[in-house]
N, C-alpha and C. Protein backbone atom coordinates (compact mmCIF):
# COMPACT_ATOMS: atom_id res chain seq x y z
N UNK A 1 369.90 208.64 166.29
CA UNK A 1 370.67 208.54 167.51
C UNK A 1 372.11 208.99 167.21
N UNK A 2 372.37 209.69 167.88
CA UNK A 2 374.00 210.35 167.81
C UNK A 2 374.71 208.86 168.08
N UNK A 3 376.18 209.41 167.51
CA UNK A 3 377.07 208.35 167.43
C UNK A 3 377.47 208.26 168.92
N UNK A 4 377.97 209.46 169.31
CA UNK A 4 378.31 209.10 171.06
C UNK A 4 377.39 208.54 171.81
N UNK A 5 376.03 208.41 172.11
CA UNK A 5 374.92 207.61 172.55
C UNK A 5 375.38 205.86 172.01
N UNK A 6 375.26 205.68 170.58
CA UNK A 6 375.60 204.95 170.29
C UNK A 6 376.82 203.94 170.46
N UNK A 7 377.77 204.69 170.64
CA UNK A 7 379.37 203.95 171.59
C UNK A 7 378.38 203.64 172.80
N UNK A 8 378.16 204.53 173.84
CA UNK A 8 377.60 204.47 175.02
C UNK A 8 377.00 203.40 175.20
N UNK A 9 375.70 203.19 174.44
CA UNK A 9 375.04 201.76 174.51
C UNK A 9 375.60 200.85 174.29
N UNK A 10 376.72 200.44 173.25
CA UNK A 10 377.45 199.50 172.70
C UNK A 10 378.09 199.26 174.21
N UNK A 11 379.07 200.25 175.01
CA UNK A 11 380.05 200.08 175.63
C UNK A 11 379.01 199.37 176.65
N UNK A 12 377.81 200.16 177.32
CA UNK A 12 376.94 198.97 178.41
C UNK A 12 376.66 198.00 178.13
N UNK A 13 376.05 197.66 176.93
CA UNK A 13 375.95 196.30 176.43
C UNK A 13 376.56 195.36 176.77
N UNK A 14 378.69 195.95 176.21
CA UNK A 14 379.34 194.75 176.65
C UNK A 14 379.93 194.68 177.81
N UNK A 15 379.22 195.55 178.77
CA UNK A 15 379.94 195.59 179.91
C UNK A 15 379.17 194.33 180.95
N UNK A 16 377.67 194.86 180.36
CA UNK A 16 376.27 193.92 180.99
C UNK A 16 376.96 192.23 181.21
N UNK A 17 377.51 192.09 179.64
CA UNK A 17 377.74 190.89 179.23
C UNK A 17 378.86 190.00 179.56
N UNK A 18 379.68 190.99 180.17
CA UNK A 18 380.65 190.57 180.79
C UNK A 18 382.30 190.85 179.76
N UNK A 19 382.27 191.44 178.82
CA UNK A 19 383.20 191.76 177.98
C UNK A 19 383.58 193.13 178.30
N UNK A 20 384.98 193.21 177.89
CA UNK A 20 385.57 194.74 178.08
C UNK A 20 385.20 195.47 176.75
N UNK A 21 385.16 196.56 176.99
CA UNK A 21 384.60 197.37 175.84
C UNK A 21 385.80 197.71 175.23
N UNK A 22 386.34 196.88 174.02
CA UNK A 22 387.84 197.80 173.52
C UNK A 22 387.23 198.34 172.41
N UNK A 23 388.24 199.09 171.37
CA UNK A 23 387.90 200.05 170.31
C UNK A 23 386.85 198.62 169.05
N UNK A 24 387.75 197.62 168.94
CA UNK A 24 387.30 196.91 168.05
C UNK A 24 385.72 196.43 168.22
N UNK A 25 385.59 195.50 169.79
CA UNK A 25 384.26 195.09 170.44
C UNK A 25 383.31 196.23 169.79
N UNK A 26 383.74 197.68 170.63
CA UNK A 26 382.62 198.77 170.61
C UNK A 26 381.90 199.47 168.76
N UNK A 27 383.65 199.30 168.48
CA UNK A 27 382.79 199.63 166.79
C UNK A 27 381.95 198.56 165.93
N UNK A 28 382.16 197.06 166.07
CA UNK A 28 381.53 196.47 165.39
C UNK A 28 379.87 196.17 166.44
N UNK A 29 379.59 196.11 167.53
CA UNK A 29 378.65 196.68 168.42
C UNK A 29 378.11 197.51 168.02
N UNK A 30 378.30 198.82 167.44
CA UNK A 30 377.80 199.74 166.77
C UNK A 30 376.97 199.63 165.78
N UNK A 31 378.17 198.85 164.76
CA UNK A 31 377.24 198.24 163.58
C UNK A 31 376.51 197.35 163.78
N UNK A 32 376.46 196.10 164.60
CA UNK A 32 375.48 195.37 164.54
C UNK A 32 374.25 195.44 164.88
N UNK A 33 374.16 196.41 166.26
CA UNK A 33 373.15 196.90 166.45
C UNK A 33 372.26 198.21 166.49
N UNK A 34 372.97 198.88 165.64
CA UNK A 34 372.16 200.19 165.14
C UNK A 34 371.08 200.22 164.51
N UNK A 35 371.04 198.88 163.68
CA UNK A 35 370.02 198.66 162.32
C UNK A 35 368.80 197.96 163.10
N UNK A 36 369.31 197.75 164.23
CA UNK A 36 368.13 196.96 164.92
C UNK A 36 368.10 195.18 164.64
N UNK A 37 367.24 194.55 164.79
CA UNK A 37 367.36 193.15 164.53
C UNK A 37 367.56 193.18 163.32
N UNK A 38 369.04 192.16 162.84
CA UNK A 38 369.04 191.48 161.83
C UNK A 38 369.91 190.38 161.60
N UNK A 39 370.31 189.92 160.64
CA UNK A 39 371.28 188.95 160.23
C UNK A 39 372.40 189.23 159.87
N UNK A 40 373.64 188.91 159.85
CA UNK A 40 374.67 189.17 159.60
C UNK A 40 376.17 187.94 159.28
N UNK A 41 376.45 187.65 158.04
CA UNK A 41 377.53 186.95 158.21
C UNK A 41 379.30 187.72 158.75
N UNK A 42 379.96 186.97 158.94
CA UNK A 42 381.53 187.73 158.79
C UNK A 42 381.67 188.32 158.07
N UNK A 43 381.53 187.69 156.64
CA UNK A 43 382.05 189.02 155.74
C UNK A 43 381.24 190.07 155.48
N UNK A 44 380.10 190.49 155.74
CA UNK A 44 378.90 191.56 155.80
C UNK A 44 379.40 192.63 156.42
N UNK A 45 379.71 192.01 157.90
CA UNK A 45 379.94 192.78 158.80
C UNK A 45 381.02 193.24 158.60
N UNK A 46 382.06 192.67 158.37
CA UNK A 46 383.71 193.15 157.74
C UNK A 46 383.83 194.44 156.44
N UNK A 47 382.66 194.23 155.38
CA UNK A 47 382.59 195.10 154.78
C UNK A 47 381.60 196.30 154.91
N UNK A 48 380.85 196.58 156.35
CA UNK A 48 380.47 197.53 156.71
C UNK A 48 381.29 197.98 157.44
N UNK A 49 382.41 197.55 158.31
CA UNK A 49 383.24 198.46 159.06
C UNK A 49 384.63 198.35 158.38
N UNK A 50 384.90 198.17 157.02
CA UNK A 50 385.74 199.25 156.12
C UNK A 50 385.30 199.92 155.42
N UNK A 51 383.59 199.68 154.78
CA UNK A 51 382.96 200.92 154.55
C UNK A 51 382.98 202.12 155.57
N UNK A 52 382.57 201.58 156.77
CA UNK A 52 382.44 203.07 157.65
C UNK A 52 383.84 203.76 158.14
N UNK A 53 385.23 202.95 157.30
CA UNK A 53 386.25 203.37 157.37
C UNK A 53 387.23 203.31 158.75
N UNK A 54 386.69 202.12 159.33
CA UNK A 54 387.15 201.32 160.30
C UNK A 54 388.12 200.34 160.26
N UNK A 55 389.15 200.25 159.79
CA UNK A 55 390.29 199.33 159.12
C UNK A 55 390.21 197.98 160.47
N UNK A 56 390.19 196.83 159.37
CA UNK A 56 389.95 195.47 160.96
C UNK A 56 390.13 194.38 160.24
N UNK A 57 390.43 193.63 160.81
CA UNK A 57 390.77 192.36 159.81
C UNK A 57 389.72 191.08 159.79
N UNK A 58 389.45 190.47 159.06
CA UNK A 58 388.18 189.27 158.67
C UNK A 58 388.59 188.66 160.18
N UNK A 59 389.40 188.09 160.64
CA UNK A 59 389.82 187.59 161.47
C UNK A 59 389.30 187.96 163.44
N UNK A 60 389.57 189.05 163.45
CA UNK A 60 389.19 189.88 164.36
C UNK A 60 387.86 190.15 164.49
N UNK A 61 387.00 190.12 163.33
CA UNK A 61 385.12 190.52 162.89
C UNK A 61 385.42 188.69 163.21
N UNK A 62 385.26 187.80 162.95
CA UNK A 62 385.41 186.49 163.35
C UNK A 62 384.98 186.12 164.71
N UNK A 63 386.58 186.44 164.95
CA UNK A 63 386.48 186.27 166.78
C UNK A 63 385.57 187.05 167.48
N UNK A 64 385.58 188.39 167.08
CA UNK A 64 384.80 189.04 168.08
C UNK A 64 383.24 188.77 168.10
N UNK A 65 382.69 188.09 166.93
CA UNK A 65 381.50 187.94 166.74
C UNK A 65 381.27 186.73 167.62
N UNK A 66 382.31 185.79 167.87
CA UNK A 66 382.17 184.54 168.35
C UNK A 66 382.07 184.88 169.97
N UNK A 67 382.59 185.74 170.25
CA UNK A 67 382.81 186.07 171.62
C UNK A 67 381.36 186.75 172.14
N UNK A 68 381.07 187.85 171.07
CA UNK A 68 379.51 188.22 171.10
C UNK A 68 378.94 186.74 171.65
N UNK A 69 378.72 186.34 170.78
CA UNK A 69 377.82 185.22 170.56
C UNK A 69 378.23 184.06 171.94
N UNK A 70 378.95 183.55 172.54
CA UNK A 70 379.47 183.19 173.79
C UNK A 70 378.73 184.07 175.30
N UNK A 71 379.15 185.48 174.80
CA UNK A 71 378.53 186.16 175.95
C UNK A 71 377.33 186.29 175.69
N UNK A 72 376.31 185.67 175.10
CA UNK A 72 375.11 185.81 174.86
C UNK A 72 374.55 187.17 174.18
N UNK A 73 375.10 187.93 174.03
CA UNK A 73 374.52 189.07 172.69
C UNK A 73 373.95 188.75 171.62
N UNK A 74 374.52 187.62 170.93
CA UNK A 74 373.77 187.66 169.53
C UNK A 74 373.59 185.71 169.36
N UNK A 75 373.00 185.56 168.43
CA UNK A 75 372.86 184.01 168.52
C UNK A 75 373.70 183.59 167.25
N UNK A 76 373.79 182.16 166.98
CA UNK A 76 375.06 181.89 165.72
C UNK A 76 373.62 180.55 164.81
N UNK A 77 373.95 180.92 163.55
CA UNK A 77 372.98 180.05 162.86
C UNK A 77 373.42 179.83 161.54
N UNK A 78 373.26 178.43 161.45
CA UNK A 78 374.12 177.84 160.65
C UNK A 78 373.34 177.35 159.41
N UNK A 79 373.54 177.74 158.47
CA UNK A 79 372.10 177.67 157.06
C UNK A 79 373.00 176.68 156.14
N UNK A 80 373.78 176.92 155.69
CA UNK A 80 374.27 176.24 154.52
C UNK A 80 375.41 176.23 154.40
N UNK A 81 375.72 174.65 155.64
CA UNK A 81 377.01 174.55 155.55
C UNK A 81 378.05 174.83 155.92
N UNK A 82 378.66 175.41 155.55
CA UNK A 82 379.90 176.71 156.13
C UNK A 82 379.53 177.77 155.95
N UNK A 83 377.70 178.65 155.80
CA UNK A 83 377.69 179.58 155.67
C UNK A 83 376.65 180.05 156.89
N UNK A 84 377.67 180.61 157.28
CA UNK A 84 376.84 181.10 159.17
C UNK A 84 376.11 182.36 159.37
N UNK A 85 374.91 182.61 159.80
CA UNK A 85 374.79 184.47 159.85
C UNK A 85 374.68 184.42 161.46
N UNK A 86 374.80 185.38 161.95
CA UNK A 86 374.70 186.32 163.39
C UNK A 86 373.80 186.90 163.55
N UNK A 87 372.55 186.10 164.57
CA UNK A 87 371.46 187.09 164.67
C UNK A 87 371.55 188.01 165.52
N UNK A 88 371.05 189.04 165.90
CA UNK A 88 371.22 190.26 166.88
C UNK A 88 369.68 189.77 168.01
N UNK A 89 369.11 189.07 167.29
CA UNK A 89 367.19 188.53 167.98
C UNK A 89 367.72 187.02 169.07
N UNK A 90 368.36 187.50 170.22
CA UNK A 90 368.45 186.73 170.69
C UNK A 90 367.02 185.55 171.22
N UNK A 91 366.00 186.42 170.81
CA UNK A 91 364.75 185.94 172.06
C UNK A 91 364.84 184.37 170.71
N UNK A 92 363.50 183.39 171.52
CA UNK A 92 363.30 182.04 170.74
C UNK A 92 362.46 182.58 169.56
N UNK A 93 363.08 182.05 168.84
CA UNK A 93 362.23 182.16 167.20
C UNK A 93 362.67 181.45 166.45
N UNK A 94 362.57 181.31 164.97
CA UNK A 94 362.80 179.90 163.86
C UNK A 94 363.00 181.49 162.27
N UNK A 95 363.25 180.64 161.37
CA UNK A 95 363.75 181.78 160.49
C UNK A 95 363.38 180.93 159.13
N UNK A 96 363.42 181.46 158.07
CA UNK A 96 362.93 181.26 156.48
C UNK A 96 364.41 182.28 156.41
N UNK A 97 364.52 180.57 155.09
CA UNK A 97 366.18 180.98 153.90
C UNK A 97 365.77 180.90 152.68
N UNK A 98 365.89 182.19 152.22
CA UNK A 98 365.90 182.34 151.00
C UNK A 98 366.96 181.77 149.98
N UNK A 99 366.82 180.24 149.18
CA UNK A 99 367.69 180.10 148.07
C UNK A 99 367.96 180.81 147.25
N UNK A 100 368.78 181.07 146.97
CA UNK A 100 369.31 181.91 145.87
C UNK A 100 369.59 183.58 146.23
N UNK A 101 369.09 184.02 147.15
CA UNK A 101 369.22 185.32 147.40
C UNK A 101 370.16 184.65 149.10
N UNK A 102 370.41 183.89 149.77
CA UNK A 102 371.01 183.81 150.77
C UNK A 102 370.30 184.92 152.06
N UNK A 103 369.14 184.85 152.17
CA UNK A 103 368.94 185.96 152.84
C UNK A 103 367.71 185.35 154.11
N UNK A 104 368.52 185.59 155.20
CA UNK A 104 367.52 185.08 156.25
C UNK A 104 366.36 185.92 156.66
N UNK A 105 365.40 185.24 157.07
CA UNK A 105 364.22 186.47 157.66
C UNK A 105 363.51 185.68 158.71
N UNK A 106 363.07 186.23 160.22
CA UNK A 106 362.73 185.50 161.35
C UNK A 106 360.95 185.70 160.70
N UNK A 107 360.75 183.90 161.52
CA UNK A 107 359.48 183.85 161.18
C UNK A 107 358.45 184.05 162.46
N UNK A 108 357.32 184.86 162.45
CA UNK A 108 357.23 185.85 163.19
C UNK A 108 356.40 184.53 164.07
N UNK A 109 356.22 184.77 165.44
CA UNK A 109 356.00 183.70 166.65
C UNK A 109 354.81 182.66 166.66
N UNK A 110 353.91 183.48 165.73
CA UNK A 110 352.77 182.96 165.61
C UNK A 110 352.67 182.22 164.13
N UNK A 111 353.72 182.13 163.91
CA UNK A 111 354.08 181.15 162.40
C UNK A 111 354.21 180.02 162.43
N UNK A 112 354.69 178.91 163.43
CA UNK A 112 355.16 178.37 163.52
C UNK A 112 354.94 177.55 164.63
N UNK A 113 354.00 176.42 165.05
CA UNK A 113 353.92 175.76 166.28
C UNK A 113 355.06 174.56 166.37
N UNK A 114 355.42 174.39 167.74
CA UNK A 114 356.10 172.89 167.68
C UNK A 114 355.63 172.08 168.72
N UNK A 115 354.67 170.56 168.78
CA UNK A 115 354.18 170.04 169.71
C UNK A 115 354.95 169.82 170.80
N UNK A 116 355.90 168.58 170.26
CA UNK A 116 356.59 167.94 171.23
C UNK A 116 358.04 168.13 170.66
N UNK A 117 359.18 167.98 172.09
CA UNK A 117 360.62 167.58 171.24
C UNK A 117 360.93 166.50 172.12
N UNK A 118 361.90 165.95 171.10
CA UNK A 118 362.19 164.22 171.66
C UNK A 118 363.18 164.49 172.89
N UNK A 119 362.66 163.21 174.09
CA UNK A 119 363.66 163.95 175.34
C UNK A 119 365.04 163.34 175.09
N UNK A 120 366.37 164.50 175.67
CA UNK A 120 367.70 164.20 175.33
C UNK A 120 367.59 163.10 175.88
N UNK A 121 369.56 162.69 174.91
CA UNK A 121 369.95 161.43 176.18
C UNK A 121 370.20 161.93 177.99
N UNK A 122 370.26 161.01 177.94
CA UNK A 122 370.72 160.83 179.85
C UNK A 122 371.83 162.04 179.57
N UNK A 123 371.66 163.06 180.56
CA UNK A 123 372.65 163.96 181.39
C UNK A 123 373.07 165.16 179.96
N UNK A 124 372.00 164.95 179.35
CA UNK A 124 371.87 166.37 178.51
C UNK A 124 370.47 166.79 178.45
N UNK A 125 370.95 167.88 177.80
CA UNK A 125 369.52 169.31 178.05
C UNK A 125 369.63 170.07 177.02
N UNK A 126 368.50 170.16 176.46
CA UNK A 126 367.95 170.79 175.11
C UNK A 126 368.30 172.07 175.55
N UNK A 127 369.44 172.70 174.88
CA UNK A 127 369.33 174.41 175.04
C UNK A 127 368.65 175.53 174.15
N UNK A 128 368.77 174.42 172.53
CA UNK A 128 367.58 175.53 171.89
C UNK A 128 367.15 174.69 170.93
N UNK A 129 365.86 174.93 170.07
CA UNK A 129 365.99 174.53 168.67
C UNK A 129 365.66 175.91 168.00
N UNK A 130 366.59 175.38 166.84
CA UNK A 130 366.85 176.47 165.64
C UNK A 130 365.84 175.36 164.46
N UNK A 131 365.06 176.28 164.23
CA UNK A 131 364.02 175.38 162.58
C UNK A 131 364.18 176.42 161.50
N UNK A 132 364.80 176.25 160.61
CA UNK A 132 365.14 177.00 159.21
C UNK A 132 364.19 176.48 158.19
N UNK A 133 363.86 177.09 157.89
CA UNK A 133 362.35 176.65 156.98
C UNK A 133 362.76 177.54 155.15
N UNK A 134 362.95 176.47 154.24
CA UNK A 134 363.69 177.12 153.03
C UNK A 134 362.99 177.47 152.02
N UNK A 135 363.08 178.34 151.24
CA UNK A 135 362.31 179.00 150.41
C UNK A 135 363.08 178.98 149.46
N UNK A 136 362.23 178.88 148.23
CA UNK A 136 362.33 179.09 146.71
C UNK A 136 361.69 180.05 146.00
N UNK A 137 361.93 180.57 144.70
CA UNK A 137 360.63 180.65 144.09
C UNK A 137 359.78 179.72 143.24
N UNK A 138 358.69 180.29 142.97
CA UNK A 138 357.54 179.15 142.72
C UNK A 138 358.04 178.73 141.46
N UNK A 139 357.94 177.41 140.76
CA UNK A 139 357.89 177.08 139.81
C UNK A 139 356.84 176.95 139.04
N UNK A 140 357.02 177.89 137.66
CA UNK A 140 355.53 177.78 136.61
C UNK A 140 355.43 176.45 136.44
């Protein structure tokens, strides 16, 4: 896909979503979703758009991801701690963490049943569940 297609989609995307398309929004838009579904922390993403020679600050890849993630573009998932990735797979799904390699992977729909969930308190509403399911390797 050409790069101008690529702005293009980025720029509808965040227009769909209700965000203005500025230079920063549209280039990291680019990157996140060119590769198609995946995972992404801040600093990942920060060091693909000064690789692609996009000068931006940790700060700015931060916010704007948060704002993504607000306008519903991407989802926010929280594995270990203070260590967050950015999915681009908004639809419902559950994910496997790799220890030691830090590396998320969605577990595919038919992986995973869940019977029941416990009903909220009074005057709340379940908006999602996230199930992280952790992986090792095997021990001899």
């Amino acid at each position: 896909m050409s790069v101008a297609i690529e702005h293009r989609l980025s720029e509808d995307r965040l227009r769909a979503c209700g965000l203005r398309p500025t230079r920063q929004r549209v280039a990291l838009a680019d990157l996140l979703f060119a590769k198609g579904d995946r995972h992404v922390t801040v600093e990942e993403l920060h060091g693909e758009a000064l690789g692609a020679g996009f000068p931006i600050s940790l700060a700015t890849v931060y916010n704007t991801l948060h704002q993504f993630t607000d306008a519903g573009m991407i989802r926010v998932l929280a594995v270990e701690g203070a260590k967050t990735y950015f999915d681009t797979n908004t639809s419902d799904h559950h994910h496997f963490f790799i220890e030691g390699d830090n590396e998320v992977i969605d577990i595919p729909n038919s992986g995973l049943s869940l019977e029941q969930l416990p009903k909220p308190p009074e005057g709340m509403e379940i908006a999602h569940v996230d199930i992280v399911v952790r992986l090792r390797q095997k021990r001899s």
